[in-house]
Protein backbone atom coordinates (compact mmCIF):
# COMPACT_ATOMS: atom_id res chain seq x y z
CA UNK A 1 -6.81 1.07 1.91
CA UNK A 2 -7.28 3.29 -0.64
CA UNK A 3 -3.30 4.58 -0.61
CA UNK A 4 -2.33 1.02 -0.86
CA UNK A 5 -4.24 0.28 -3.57
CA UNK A 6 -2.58 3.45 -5.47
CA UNK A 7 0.37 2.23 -4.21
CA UNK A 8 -0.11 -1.02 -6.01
CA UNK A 9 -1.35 -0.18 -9.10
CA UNK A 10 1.60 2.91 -9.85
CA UNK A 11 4.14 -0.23 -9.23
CA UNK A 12 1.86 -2.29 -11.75
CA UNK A 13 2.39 0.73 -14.39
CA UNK A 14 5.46 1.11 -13.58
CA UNK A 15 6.62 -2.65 -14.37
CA UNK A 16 4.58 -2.63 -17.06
CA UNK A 17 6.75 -0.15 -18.55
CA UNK A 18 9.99 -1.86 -18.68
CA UNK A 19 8.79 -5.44 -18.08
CA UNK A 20 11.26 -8.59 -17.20
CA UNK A 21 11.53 -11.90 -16.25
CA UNK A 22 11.47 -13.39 -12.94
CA UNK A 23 14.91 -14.70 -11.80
CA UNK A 24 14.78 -17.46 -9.23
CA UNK A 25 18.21 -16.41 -6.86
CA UNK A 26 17.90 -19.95 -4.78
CA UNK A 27 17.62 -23.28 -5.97
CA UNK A 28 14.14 -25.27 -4.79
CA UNK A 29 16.22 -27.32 -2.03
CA UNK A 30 17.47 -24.21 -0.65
CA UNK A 31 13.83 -22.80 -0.26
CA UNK A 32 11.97 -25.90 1.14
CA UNK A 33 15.10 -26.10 3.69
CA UNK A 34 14.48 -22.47 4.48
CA UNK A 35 10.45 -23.34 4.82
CA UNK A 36 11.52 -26.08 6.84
CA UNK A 37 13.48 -24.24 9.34
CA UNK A 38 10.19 -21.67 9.47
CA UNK A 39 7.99 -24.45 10.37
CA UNK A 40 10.01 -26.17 12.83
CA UNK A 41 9.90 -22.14 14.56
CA UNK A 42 6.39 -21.61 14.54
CA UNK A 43 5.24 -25.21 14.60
CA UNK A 44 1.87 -26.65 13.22
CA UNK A 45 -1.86 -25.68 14.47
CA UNK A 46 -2.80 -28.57 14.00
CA UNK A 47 -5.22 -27.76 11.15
CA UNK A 48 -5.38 -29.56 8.11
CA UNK A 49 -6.94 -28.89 4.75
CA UNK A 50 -8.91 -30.69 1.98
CA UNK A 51 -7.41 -32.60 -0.21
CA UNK A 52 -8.30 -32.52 -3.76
């Protein structure tokens, strides 16, 4: 655990560095059609959560 966390924080330094902006590379339809596809794979437990 302790590698990882070195791990993480040496790429947090290093993007801190030479910082930049998030580009998005797919537009929202083609992500919820991906996460779509993903759920129709693995299917549903069954589970559902609290609504706020």
């Amino acid at each position: 655990m302790k590698a990882l966390e070195g791990d993480i924080t040496a790429w947090i330094d290093t993007w801190n560095e030479k910082p930049r902006p998030f580009t998005w590379t797919k537009t929202a339809d083609k992500i919820l059609n991906s996460l779509a596809a993903c759920l129709t794979k693995v299917g549903t437990t069954g589970q559902k959560t609290e609504q706020n």
